[in-house]
C-alpha atoms as a PDB file:
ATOM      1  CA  UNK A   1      21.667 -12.483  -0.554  1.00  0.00           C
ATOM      2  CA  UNK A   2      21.595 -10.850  -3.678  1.00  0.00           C
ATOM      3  CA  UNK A   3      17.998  -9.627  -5.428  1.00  0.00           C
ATOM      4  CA  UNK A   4      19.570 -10.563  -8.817  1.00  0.00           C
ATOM      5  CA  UNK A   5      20.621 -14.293  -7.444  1.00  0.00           C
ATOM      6  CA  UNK A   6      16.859 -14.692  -6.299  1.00  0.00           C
ATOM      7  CA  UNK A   7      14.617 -13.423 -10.112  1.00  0.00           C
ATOM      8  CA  UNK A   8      14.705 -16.505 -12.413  1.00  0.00           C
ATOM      9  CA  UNK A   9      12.892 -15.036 -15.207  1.00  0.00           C
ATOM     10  CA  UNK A  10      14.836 -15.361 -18.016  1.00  0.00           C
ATOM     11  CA  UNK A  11      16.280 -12.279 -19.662  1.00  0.00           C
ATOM     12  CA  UNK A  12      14.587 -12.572 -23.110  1.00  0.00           C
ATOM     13  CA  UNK A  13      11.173 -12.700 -21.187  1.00  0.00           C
ATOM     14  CA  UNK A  14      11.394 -10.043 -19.493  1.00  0.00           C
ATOM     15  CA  UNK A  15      12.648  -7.468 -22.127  1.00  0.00           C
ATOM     16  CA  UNK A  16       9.794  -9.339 -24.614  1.00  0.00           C
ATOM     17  CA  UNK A  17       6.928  -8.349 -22.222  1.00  0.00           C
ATOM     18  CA  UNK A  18       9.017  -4.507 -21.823  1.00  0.00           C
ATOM     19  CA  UNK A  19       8.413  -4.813 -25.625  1.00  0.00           C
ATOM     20  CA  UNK A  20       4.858  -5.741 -26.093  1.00  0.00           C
ATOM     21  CA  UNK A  21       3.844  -3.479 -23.060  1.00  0.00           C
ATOM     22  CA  UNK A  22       5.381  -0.258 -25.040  1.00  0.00           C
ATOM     23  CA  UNK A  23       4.151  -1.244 -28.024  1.00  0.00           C
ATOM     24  CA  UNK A  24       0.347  -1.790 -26.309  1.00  0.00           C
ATOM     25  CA  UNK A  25       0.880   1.664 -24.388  1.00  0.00           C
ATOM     26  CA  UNK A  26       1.506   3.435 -27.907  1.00  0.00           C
ATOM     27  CA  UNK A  27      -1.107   1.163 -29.567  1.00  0.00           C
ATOM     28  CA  UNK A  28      -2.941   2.411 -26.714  1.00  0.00           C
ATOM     29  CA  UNK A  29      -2.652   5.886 -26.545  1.00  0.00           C
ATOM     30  CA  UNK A  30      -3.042   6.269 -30.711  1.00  0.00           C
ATOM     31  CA  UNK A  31      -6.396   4.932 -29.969  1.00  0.00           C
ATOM     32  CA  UNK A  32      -7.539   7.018 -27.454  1.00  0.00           C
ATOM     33  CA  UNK A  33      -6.683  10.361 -29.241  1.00  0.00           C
ATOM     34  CA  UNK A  34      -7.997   9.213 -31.978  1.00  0.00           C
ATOM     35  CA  UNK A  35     -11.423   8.406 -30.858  1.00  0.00           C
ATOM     36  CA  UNK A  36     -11.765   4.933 -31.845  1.00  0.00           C
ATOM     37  CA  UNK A  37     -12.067   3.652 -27.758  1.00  0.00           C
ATOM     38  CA  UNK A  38     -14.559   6.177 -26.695  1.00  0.00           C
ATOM     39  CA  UNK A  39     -17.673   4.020 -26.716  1.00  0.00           C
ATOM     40  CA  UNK A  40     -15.657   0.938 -24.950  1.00  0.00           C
ATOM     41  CA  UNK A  41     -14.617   3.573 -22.136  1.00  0.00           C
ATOM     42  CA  UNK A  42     -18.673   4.859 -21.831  1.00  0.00           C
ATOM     43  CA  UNK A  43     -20.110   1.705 -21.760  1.00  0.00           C
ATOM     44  CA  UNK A  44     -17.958   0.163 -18.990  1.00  0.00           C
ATOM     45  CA  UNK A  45     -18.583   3.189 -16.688  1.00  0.00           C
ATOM     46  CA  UNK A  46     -22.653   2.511 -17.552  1.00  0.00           C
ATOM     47  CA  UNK A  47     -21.582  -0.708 -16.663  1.00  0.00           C
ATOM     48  CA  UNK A  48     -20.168   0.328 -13.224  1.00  0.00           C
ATOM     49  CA  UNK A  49     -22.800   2.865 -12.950  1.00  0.00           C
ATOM     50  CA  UNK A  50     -25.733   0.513 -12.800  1.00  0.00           C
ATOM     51  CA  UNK A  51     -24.009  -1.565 -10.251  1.00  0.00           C
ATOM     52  CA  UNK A  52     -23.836   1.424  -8.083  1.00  0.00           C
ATOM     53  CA  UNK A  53     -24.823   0.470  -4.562  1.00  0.00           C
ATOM     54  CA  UNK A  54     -23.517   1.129  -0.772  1.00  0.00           C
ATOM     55  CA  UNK A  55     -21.842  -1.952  -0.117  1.00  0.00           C
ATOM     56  CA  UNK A  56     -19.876  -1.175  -3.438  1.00  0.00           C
ATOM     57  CA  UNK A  57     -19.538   2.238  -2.404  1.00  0.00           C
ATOM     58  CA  UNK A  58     -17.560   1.817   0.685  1.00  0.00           C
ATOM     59  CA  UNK A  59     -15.575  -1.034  -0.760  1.00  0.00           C
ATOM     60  CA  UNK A  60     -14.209   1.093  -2.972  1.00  0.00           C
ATOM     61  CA  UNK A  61     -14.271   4.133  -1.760  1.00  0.00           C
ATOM     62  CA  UNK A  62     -11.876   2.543   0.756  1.00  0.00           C
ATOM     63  CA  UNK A  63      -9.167   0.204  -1.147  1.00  0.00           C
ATOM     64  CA  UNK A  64      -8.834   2.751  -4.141  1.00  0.00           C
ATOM     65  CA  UNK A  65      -6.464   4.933  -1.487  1.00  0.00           C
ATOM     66  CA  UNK A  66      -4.073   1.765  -1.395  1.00  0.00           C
ATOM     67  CA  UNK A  67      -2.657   2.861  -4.449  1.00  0.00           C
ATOM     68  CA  UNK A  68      -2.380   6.259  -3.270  1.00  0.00           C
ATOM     69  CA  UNK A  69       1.534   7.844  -2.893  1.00  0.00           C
ATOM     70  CA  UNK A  70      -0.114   8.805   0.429  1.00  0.00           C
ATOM     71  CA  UNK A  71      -0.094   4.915   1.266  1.00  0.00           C
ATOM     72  CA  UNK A  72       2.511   3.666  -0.732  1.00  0.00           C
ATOM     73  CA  UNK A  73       5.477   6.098  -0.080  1.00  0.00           C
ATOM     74  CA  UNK A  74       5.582   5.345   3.678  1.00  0.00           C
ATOM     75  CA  UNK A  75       5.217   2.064   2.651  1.00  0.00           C
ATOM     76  CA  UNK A  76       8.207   1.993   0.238  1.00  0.00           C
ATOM     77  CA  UNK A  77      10.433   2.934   3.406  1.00  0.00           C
ATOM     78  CA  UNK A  78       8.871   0.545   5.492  1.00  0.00           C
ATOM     79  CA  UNK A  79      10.056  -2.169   2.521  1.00  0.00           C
ATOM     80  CA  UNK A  80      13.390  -0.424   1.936  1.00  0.00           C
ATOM     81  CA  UNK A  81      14.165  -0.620   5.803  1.00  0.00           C
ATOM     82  CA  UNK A  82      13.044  -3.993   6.337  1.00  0.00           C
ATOM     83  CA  UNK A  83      14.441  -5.826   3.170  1.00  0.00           C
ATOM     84  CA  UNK A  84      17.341  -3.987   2.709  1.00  0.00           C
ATOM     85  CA  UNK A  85      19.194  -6.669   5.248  1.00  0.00           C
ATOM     86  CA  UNK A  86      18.038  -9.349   3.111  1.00  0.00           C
ATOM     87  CA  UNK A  87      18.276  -8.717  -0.539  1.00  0.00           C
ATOM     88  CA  UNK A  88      21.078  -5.780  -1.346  1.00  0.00           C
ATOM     89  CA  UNK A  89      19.792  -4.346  -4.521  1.00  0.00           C
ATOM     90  CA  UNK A  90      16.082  -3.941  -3.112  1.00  0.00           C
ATOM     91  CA  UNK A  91      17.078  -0.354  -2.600  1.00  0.00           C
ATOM     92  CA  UNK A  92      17.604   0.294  -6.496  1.00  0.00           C
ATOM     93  CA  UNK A  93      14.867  -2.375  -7.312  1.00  0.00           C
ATOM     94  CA  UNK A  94      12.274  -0.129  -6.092  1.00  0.00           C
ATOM     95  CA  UNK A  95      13.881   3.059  -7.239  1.00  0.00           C
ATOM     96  CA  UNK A  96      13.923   2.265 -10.154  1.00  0.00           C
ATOM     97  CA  UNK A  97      10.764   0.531 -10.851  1.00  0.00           C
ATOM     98  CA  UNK A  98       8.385   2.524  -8.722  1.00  0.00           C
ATOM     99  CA  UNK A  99      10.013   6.357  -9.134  1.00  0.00           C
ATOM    100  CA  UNK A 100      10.133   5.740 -13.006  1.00  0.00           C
ATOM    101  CA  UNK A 101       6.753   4.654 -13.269  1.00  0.00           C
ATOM    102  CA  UNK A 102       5.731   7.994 -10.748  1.00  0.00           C
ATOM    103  CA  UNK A 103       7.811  10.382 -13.249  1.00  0.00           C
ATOM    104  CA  UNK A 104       6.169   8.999 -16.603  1.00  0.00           C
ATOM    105  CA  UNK A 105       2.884   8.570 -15.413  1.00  0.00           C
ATOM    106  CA  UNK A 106       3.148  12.477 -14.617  1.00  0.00           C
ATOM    107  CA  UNK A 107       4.671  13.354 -17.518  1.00  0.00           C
ATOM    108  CA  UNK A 108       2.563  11.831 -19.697  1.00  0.00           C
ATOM    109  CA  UNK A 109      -0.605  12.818 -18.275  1.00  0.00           C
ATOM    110  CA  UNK A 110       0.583  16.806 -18.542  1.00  0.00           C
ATOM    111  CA  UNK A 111       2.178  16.093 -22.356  1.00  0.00           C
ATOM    112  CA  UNK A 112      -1.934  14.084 -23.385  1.00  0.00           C
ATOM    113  CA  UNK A 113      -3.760  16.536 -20.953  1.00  0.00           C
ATOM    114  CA  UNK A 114      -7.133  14.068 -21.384  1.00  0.00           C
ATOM    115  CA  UNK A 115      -9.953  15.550 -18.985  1.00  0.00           C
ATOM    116  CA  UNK A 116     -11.624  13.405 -16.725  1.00  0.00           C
ATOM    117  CA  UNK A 117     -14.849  11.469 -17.834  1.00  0.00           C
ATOM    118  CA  UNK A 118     -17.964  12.661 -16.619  1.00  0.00           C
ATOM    119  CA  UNK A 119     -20.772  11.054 -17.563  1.00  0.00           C
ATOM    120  CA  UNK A 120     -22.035   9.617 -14.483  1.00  0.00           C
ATOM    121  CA  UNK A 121     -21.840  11.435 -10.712  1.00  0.00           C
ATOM    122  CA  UNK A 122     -19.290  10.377  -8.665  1.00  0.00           C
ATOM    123  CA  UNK A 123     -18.723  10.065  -4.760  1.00  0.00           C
ATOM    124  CA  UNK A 124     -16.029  12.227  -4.236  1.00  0.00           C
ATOM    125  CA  UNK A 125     -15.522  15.483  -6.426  1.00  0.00           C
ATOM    126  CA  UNK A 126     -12.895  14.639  -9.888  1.00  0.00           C
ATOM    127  CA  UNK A 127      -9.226  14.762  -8.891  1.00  0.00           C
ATOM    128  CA  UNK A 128      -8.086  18.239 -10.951  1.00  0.00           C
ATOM    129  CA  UNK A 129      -4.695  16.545 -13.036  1.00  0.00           C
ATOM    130  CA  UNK A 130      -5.613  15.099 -16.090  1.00  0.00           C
ATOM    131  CA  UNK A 131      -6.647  11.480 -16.499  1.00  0.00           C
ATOM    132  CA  UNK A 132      -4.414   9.179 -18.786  1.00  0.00           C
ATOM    133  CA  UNK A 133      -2.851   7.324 -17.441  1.00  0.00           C
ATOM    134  CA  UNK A 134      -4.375   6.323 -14.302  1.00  0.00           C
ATOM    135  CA  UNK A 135      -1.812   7.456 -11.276  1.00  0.00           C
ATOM    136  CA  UNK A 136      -3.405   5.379  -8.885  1.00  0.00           C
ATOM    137  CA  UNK A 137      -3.625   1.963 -11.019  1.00  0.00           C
ATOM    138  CA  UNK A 138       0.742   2.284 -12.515  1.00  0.00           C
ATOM    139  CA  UNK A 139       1.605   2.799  -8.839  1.00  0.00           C
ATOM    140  CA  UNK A 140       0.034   0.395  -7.050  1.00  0.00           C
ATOM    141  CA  UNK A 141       0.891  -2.285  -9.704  1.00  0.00           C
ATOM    142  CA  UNK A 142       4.175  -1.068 -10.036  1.00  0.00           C
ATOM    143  CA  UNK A 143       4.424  -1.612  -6.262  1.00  0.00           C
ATOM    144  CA  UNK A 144       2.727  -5.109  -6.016  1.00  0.00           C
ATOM    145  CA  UNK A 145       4.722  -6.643  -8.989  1.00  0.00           C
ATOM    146  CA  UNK A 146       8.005  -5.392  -7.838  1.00  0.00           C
ATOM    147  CA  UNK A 147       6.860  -6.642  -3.927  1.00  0.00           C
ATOM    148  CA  UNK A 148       5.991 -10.108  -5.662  1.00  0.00           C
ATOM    149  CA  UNK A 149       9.353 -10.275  -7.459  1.00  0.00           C
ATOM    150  CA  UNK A 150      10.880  -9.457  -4.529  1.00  0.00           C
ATOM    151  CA  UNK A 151       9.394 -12.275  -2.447  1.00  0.00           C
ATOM    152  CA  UNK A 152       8.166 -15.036  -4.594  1.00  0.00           C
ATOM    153  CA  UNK A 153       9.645 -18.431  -4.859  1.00  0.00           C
ATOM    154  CA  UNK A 154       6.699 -20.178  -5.717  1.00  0.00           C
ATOM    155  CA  UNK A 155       7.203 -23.452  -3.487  1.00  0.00           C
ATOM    156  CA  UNK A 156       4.407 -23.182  -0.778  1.00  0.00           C
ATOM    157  CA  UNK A 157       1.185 -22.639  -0.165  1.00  0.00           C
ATOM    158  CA  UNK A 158       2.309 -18.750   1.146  1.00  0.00           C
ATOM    159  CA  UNK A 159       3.908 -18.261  -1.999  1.00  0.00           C
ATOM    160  CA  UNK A 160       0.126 -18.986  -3.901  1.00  0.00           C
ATOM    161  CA  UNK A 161      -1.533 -16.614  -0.783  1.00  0.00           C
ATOM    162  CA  UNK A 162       0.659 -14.346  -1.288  1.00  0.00           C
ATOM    163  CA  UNK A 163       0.282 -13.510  -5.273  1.00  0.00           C
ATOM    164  CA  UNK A 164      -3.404 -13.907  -4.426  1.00  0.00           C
ATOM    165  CA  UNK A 165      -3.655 -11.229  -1.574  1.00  0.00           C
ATOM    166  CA  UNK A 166      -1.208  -9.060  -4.022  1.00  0.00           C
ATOM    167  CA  UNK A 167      -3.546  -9.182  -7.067  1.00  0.00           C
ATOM    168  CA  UNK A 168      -6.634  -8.306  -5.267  1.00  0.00           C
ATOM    169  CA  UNK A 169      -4.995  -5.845  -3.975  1.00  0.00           C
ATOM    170  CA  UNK A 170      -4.012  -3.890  -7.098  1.00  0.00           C
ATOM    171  CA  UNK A 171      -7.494  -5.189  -9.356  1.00  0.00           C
ATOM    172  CA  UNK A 172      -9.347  -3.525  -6.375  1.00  0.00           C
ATOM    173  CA  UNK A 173      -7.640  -0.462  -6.883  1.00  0.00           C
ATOM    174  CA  UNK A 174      -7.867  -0.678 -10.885  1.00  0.00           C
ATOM    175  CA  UNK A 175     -11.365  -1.873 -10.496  1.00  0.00           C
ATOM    176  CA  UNK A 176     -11.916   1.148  -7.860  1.00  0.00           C
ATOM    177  CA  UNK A 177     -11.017   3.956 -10.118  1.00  0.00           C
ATOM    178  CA  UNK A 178     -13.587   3.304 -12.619  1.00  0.00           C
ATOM    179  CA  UNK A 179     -16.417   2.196 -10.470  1.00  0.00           C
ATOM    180  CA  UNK A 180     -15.501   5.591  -8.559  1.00  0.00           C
ATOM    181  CA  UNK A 181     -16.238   7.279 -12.644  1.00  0.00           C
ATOM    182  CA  UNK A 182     -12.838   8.978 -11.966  1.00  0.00           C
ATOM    183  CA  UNK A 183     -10.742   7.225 -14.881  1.00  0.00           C
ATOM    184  CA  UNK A 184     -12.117   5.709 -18.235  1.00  0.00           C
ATOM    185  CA  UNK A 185     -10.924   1.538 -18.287  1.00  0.00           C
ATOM    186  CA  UNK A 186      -8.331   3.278 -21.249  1.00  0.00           C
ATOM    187  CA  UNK A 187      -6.282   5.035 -18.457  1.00  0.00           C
ATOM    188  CA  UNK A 188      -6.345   2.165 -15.920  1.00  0.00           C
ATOM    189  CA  UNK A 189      -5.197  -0.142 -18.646  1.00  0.00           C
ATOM    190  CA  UNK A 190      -2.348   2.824 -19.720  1.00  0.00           C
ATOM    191  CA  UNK A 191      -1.335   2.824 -16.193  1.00  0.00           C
ATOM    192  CA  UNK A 192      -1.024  -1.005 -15.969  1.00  0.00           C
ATOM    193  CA  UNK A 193       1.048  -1.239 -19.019  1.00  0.00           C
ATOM    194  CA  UNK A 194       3.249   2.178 -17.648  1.00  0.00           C
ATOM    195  CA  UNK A 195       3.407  -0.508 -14.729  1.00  0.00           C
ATOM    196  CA  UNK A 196       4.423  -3.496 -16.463  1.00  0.00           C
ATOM    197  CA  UNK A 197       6.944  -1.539 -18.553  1.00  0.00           C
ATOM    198  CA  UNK A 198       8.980  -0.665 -15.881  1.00  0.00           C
ATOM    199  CA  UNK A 199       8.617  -3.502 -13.104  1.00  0.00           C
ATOM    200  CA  UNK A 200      10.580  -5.148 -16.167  1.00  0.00           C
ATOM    201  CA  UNK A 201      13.002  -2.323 -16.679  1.00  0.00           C
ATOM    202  CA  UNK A 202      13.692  -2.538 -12.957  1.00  0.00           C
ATOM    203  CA  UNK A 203      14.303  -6.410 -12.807  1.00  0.00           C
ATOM    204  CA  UNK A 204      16.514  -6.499 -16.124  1.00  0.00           C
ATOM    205  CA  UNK A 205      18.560  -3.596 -14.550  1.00  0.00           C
ATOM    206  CA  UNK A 206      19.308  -5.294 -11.138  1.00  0.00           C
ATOM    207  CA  UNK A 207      19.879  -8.739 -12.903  1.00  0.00           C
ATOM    208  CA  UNK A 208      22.696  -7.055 -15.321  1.00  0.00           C
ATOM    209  CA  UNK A 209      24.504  -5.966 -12.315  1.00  0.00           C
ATOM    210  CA  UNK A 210      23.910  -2.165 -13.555  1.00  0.00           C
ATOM    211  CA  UNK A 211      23.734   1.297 -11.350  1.00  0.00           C
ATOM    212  CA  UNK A 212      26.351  -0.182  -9.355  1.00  0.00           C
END
């Protein structure tokens, strides 16, 4: 079966929300150069701060390396491997989606070179490559997105599981890397919307037949 025969979002919905999630990102990023967001990003991570306990600790500590590449590239073979005999195009769905989000994310965090926040301690000691956008948040929502695309029909009970297991999984890791006081909630929501952008990139391509 073929991916493009299985995604039944229509075409003009999926390049509107490519549209809007650009235009948020540059909304975005405007914002946080120019100051106006830096109170919103301190008080959330007082807000996480306070809630600070060990329970929360380990919780954390432990689902924020599920959007690790450590985690997620073997995991993107495993997915390649396995669906690859099912859908034909999975091989170029996840190329495209989840190496283009990689690659910007990068590139953009070099080209706005934010430092990380430190107002509060933090468990582990600050990764050392800049902070926006959040790595950890665009890949792992890249990964679920494209993952429920790739499996969704929404006619069973699995189907409502499913999405449910998918989106705790990547809010956990959002929620993770701000509780952690390694990213400000402006660079998890950048890396969401780098996410967004090209999950739908990704789907439109395979659905218009291109990179044959």
């Amino acid at each position: 079966m073929q991916f493009n025969e299985k995604i039944t979002l229509d075409e003009r919905w999926l390049l509107t929300i490519l549209i809007v999630a650009v235009a948020a990102f540059i909304a975005l990023t405007l914002a946080m150069r120019g100051g106006y967001l830096a109170q919103f990003d301190q008080n959330i991570l007082h807000w996480f701060h306070k809630r600070k306990n060990r329970a929360l600790d380990s919780f954390f500590s432990s689902i924020t390396w599920l959007g690790s590449l450590w985690i997620l590239l073997p995991l993107y073979i495993v997915l390649i491997l396995t669906f690859s005999h099912y859908f034909e195009n999975i091989e170029k769905l996840l190329g495209i989606g989840f190496w283009g989000a990689f690659l910007t994310t990068y590139i953009l965090k070099y080209q706005l070179d934010r430092k990380r926040p430190r107002f509060f301690s933090t468990i582990y000691e600050l990764p050392i490559d800049p902070s926006f956008p959040s790595a950890h948040t665009s890949q792992i929502v890249t990964f679920t997105l494209l993952f429920w695309f790739m499996d969704y029909s929404g006619s069973s009970l699995f189907d409502t599981l499913f999405t449910g297991v998918l989106l705790f999984i990547a809010s956990g890791v959002a929620l993770s890397r701000m509780y952690l006081q390694v990213h400000f909630p402006t660079d998890v929501l950048a890396g969401a919307l780098v996410a967004i952008a090209w999950s739908c990139i990704a789907i439109l391509v395979i659905k218009s037949g291109g990179l044959v």
